[in-house]
N, C-alpha and C. Protein backbone atom coordinates (compact mmCIF):
# COMPACT_ATOMS: atom_id res chain seq x y z
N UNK A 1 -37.91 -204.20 -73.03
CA UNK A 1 -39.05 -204.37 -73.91
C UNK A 1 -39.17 -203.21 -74.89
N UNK A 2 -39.20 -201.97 -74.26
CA UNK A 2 -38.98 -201.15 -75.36
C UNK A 2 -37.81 -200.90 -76.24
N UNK A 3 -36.99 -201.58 -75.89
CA UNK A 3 -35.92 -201.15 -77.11
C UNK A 3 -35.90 -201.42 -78.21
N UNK A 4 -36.93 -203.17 -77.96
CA UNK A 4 -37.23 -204.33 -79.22
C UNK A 4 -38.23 -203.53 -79.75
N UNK A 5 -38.63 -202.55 -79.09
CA UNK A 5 -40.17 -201.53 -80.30
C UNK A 5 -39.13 -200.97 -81.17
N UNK A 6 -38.18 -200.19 -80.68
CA UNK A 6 -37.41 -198.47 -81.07
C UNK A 6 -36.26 -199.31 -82.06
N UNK A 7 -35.74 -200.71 -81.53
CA UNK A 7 -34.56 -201.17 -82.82
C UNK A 7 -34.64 -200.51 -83.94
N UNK A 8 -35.52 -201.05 -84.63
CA UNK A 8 -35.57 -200.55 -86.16
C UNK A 8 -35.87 -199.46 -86.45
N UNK A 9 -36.08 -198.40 -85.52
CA UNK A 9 -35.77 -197.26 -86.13
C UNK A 9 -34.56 -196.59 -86.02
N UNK A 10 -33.84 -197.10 -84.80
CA UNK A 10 -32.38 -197.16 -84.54
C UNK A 10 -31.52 -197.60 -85.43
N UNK A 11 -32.18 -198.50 -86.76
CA UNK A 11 -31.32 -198.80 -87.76
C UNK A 11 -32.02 -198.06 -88.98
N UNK A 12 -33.09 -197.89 -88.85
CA UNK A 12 -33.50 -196.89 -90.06
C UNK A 12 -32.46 -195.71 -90.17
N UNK A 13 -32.54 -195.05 -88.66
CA UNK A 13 -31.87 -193.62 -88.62
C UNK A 13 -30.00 -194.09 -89.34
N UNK A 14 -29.77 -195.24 -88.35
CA UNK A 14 -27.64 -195.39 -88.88
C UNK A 14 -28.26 -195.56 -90.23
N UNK A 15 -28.70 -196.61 -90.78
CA UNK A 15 -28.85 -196.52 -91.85
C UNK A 15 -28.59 -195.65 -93.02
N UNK A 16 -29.38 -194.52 -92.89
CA UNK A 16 -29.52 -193.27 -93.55
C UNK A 16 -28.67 -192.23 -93.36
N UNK A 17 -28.09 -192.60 -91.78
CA UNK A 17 -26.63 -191.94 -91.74
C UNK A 17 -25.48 -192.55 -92.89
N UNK A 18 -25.62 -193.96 -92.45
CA UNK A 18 -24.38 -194.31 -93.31
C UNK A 18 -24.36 -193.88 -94.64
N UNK A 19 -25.39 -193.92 -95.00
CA UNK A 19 -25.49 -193.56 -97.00
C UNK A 19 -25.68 -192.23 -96.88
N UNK A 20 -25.87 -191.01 -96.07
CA UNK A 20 -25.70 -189.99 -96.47
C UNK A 20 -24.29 -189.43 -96.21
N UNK A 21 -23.42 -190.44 -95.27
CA UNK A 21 -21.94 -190.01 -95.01
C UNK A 21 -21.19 -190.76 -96.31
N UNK A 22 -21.69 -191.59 -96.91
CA UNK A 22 -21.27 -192.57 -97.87
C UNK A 22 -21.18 -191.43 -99.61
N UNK A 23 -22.01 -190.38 -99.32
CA UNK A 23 -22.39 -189.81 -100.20
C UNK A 23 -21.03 -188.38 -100.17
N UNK A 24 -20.96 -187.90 -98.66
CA UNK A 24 -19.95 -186.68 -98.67
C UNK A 24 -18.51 -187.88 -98.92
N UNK A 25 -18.10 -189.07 -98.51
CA UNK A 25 -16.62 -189.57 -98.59
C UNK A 25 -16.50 -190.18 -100.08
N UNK A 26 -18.11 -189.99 -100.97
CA UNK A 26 -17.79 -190.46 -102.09
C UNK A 26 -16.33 -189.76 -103.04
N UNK A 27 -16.00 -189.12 -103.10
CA UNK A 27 -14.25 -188.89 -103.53
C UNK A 27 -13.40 -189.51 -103.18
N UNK A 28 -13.31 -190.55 -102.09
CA UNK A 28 -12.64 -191.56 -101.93
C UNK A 28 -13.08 -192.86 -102.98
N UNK A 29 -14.20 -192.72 -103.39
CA UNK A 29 -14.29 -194.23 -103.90
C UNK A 29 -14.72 -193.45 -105.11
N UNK A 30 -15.15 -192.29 -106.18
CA UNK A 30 -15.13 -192.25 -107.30
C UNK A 30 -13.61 -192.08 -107.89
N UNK A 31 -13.10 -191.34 -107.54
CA UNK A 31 -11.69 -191.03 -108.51
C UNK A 31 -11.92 -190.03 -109.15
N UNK A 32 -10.73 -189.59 -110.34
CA UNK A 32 -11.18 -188.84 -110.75
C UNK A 32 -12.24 -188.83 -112.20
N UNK A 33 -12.26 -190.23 -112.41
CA UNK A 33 -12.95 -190.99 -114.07
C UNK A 33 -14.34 -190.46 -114.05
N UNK A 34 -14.94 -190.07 -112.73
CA UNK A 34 -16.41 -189.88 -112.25
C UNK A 34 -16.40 -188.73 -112.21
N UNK A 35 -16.15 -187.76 -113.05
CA UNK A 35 -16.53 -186.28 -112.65
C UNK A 35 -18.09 -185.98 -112.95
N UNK A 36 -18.77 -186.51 -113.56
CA UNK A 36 -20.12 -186.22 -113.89
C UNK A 36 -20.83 -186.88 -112.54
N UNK A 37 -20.91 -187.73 -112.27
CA UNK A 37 -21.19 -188.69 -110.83
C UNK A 37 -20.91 -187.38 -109.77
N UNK A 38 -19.72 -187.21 -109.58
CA UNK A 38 -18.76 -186.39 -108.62
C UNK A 38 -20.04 -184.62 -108.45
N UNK A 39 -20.10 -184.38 -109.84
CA UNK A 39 -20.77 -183.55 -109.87
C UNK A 39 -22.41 -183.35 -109.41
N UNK A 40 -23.01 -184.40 -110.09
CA UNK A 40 -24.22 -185.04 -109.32
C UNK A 40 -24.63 -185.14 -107.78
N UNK A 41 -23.33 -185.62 -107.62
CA UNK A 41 -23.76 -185.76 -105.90
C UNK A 41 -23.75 -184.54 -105.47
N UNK A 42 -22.49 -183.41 -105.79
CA UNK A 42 -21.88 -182.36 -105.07
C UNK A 42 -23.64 -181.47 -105.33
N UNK A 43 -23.79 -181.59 -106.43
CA UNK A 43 -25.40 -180.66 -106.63
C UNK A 43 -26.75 -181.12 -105.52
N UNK A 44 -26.43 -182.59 -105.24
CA UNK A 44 -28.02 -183.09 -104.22
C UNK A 44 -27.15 -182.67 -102.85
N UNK A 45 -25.97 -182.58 -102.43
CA UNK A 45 -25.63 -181.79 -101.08
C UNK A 45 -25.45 -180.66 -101.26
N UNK A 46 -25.43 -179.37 -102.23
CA UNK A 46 -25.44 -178.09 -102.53
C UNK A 46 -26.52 -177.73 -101.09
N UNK A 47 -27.72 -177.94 -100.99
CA UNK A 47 -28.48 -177.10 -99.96
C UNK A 47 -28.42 -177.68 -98.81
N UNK A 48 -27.60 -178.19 -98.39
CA UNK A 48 -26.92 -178.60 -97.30
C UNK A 48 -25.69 -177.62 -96.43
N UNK A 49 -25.04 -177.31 -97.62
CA UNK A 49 -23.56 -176.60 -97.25
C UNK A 49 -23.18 -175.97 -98.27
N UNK A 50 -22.36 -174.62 -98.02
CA UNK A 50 -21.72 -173.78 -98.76
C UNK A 50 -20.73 -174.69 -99.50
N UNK A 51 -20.42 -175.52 -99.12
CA UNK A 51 -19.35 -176.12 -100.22
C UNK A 51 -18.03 -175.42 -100.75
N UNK A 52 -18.06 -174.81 -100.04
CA UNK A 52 -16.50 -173.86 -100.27
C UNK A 52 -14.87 -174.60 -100.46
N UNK A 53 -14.46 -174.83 -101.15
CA UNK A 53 -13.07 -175.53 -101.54
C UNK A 53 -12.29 -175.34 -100.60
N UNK A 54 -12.04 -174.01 -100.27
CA UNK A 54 -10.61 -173.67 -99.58
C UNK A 54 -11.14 -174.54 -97.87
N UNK A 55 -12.62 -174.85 -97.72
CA UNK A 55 -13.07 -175.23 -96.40
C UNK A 55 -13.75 -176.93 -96.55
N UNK A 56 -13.05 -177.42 -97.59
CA UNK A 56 -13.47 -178.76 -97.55
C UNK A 56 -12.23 -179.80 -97.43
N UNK A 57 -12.71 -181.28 -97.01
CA UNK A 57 -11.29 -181.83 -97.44
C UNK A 57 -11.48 -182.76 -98.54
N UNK A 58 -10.45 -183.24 -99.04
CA UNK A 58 -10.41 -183.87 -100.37
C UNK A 58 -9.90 -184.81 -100.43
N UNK A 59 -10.27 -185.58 -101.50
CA UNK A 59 -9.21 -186.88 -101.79
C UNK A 59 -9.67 -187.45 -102.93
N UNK A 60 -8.44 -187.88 -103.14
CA UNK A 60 -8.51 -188.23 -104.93
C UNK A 60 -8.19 -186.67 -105.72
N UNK A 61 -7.92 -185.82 -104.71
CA UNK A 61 -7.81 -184.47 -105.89
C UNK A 61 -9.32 -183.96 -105.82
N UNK A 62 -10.45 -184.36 -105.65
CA UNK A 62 -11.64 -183.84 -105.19
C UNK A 62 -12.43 -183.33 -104.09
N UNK A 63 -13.03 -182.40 -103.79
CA UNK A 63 -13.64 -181.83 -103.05
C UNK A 63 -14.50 -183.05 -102.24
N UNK A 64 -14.79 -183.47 -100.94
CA UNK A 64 -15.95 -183.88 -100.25
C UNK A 64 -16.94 -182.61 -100.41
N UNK A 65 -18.39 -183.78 -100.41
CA UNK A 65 -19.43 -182.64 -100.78
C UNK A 65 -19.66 -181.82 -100.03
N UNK A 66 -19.17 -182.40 -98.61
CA UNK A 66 -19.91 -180.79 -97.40
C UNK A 66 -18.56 -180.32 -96.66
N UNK A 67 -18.35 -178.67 -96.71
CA UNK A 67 -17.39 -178.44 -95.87
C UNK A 67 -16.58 -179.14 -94.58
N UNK A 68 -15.76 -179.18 -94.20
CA UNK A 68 -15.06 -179.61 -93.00
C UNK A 68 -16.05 -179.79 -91.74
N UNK A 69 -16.95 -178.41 -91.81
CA UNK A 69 -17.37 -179.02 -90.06
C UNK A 69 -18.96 -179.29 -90.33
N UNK A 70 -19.26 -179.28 -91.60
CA UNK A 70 -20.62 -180.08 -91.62
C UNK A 70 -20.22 -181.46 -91.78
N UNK A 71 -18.59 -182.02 -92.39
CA UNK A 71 -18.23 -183.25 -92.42
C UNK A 71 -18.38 -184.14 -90.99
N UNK A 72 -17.83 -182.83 -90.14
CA UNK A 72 -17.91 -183.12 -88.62
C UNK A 72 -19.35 -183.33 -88.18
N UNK A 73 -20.55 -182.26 -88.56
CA UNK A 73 -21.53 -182.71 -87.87
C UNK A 73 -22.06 -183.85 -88.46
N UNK A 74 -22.06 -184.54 -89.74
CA UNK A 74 -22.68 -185.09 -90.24
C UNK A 74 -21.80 -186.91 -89.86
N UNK A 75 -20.66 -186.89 -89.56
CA UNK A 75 -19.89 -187.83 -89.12
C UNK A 75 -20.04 -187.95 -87.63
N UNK A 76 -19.95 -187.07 -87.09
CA UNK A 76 -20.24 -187.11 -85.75
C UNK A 76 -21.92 -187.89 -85.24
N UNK A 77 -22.83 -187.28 -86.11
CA UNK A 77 -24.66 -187.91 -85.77
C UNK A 77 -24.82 -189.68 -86.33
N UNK A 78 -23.71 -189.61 -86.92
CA UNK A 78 -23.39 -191.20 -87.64
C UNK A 78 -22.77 -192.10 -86.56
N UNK A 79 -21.56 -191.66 -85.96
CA UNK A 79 -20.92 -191.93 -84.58
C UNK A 79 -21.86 -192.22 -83.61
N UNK A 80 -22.69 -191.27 -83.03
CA UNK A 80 -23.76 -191.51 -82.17
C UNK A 80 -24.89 -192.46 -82.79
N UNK A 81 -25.55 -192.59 -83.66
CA UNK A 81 -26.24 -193.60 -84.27
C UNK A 81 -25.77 -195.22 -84.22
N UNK A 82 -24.43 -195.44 -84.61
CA UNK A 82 -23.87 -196.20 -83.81
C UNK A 82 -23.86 -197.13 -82.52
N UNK A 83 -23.38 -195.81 -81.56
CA UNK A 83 -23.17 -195.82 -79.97
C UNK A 83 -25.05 -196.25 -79.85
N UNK A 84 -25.94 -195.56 -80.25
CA UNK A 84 -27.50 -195.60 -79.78
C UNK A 84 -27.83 -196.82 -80.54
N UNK A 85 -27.27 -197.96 -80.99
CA UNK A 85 -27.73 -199.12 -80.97
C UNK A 85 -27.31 -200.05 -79.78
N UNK A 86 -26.60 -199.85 -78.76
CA UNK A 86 -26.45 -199.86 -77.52
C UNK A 86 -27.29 -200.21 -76.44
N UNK A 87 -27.55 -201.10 -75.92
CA UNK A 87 -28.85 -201.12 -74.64
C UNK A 87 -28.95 -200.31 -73.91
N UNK A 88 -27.94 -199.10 -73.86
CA UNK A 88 -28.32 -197.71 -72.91
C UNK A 88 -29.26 -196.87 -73.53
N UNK A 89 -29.74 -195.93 -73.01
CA UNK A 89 -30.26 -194.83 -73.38
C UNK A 89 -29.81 -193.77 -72.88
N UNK A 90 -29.30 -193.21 -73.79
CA UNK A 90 -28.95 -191.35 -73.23
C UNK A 90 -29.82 -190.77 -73.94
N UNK A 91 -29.78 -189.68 -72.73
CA UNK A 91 -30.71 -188.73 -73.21
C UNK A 91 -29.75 -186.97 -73.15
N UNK A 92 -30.37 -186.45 -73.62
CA UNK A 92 -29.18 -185.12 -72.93
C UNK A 92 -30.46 -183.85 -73.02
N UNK A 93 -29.82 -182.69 -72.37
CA UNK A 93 -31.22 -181.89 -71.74
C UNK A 93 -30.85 -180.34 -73.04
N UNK A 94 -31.73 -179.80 -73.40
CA UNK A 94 -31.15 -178.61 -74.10
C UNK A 94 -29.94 -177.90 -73.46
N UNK A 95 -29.94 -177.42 -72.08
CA UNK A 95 -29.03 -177.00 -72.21
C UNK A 95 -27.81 -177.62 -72.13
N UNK A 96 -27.39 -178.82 -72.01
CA UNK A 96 -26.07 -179.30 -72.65
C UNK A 96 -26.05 -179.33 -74.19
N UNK A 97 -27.51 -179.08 -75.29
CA UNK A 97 -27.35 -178.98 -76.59
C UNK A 97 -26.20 -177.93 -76.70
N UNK A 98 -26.85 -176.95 -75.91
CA UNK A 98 -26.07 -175.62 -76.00
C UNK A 98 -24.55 -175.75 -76.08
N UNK A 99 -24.31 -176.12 -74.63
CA UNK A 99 -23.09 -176.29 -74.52
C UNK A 99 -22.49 -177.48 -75.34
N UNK A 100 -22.77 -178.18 -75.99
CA UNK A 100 -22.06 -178.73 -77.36
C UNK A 100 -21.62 -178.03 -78.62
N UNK A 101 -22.67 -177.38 -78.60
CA UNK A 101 -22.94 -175.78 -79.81
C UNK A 101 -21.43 -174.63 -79.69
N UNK A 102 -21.23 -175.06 -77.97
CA UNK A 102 -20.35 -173.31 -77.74
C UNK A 102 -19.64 -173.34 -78.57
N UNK A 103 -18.30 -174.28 -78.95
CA UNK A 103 -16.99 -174.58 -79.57
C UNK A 103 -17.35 -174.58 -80.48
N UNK A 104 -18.50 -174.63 -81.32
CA UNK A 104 -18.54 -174.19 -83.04
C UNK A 104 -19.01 -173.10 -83.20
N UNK A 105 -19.68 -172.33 -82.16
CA UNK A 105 -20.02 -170.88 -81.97
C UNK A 105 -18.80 -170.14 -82.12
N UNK A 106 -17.95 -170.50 -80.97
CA UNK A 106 -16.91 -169.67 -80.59
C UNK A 106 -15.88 -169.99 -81.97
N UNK A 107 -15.45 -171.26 -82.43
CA UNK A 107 -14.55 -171.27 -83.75
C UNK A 107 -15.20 -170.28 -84.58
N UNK A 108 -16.76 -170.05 -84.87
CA UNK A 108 -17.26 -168.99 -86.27
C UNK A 108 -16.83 -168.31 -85.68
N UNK A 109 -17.27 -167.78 -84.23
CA UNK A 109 -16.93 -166.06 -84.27
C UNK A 109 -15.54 -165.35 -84.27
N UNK A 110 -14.60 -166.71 -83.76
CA UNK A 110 -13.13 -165.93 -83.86
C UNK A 110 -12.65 -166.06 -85.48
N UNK A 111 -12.98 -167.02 -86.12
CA UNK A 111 -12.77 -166.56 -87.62
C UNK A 111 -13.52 -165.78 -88.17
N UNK A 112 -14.49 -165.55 -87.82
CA UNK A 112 -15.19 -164.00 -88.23
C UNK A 112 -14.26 -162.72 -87.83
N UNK A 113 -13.98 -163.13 -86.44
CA UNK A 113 -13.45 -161.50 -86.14
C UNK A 113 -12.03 -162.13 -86.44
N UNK A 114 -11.14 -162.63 -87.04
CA UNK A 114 -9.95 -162.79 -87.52
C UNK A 114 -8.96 -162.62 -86.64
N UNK A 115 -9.56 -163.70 -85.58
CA UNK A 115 -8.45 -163.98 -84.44
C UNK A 115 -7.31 -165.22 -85.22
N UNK A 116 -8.06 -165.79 -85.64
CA UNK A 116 -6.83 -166.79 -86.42
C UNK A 116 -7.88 -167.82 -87.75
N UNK A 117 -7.21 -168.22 -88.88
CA UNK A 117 -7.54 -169.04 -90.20
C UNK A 117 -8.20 -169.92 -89.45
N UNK A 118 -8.59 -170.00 -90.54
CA UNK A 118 -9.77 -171.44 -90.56
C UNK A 118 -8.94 -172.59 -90.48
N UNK A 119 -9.43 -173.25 -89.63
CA UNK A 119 -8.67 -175.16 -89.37
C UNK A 119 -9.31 -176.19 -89.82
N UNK A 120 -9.35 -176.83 -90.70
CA UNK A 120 -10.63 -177.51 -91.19
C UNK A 120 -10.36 -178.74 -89.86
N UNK A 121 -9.59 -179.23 -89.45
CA UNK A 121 -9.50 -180.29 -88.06
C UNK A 121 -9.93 -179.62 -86.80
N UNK A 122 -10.11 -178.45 -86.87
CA UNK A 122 -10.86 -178.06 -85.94
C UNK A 122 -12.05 -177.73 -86.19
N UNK A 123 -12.75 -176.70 -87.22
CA UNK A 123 -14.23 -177.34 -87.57
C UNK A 123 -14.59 -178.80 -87.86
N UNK A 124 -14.21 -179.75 -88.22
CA UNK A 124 -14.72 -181.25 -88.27
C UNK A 124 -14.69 -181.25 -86.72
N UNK A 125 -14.09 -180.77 -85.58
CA UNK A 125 -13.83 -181.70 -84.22
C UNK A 125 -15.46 -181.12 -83.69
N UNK A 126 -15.53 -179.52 -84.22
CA UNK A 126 -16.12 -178.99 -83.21
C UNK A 126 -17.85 -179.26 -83.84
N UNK A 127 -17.62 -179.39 -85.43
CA UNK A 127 -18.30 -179.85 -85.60
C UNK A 127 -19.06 -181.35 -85.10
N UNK A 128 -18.43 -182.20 -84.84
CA UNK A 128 -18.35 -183.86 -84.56
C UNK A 128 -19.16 -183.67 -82.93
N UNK A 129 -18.95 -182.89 -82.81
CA UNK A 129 -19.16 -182.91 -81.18
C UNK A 129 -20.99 -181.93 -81.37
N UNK A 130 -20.71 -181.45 -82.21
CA UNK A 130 -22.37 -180.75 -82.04
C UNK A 130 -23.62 -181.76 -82.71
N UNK A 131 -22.56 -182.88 -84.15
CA UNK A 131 -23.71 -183.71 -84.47
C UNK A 131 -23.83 -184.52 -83.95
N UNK A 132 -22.64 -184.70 -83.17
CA UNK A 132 -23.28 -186.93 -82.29
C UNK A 132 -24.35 -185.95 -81.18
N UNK A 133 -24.55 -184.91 -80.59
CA UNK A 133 -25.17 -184.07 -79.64
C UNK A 133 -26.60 -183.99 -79.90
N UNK A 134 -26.79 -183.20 -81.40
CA UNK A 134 -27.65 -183.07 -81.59
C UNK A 134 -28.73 -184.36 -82.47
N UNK A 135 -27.65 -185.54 -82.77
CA UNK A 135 -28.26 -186.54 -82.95
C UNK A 135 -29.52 -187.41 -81.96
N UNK A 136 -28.36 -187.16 -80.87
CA UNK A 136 -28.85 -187.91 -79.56
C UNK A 136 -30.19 -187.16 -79.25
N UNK A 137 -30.35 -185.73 -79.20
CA UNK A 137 -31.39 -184.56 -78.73
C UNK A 137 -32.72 -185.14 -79.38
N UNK A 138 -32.33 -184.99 -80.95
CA UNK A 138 -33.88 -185.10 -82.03
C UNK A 138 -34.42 -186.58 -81.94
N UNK A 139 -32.99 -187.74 -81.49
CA UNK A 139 -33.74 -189.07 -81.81
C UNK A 139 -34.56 -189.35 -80.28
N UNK A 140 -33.91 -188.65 -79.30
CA UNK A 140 -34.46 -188.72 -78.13
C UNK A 140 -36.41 -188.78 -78.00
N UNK A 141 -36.30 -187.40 -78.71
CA UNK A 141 -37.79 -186.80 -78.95
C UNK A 141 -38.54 -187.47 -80.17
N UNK A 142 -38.00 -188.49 -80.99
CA UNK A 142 -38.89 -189.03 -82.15
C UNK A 142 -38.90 -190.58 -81.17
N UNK A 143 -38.00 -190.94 -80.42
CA UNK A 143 -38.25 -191.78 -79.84
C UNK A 143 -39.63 -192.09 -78.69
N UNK A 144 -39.77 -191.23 -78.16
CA UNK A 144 -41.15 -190.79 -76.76
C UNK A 144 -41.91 -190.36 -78.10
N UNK A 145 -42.13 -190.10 -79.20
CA UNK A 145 -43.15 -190.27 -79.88
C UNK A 145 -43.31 -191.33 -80.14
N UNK A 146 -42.30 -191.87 -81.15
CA UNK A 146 -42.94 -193.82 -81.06
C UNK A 146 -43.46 -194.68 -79.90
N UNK A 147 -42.74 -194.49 -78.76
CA UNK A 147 -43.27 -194.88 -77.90
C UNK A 147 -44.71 -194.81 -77.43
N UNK A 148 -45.24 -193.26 -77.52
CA UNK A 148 -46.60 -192.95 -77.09
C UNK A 148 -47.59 -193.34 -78.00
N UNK A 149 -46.81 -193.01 -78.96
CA UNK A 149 -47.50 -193.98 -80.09
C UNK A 149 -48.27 -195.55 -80.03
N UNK A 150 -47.22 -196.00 -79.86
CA UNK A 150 -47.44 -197.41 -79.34
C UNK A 150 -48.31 -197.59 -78.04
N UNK A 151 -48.41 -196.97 -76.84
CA UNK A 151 -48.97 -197.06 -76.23
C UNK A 151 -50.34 -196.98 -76.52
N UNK A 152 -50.85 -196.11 -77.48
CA UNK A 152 -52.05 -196.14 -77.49
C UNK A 152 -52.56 -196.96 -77.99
């Protein structure tokens, strides 16, 4: 019974995933004829992500708008949005947030301290794994609000 309450916001949320992932893979579908477009978008994800070239991936010869492992978190909370139209419910507890977090902790800090280059397939992985995580965490908690909501 409650799931038929929470559906549609379960498609509000993919929803808004899909068109904001629709927005970083746009370099697959502008080309290069769209540089003003190309540019447009890259400016409404600017306060999102550093946007750094040497840390993004590309296609068509263009930059995606958000670095490698915000590609990851932001592909990854899309993945789980997905999976959470599902008749299960997961839930997950902070501290497994954490421990989703470690492996993009630990990738910054060893490229900080210059144990080895940046991998953009390894920030997207480690990224991917902190957004389907932290997807699941926030919709968890807007979910027991709708719910209580409704109850009253």
């Amino acid at each position: 019974m409650q799931n038929k309450k929470i559906f549609p916001i379960k498609i509000l949320f993919l929803s808004a995933l899909i068109i904001w992932n629709i927005g970083i893979f746009s370099p697959c579908f502008l080309g290069k004829d769209n540089l003003l477009a190309h540019h447009l978008i890259k400016f409404i994800y600017s306060p999102v992500c550093h946007q750094n070239a040497e840390r993004s991936f590309a296609c068509n010869h263009l930059q995606f708008m958000v670095c490698a492992r915000c590609t990851g978190i932001y592909f990854g909370a899309m993945i789980a949005a997905f999976f959470n139209l599902l008749p299960v419910s997961i839930s997950i507890s902070k501290r497994f947030l954490f421990y989703s977090a470690l492996p993009m902790i630990i990738d910054v800090l060893m490229l900080n301290l210059g144990v080895y280059q940046y991998n953009k397939l390894l920030a997207f992985i480690t990224g991917n794994i902190f957004g389907a995580s932290v997807f699941i965490f926030i919709f968890e908690i807007i979910k027991d609000y709708f719910l209580e909501i409704i109850k009253e």
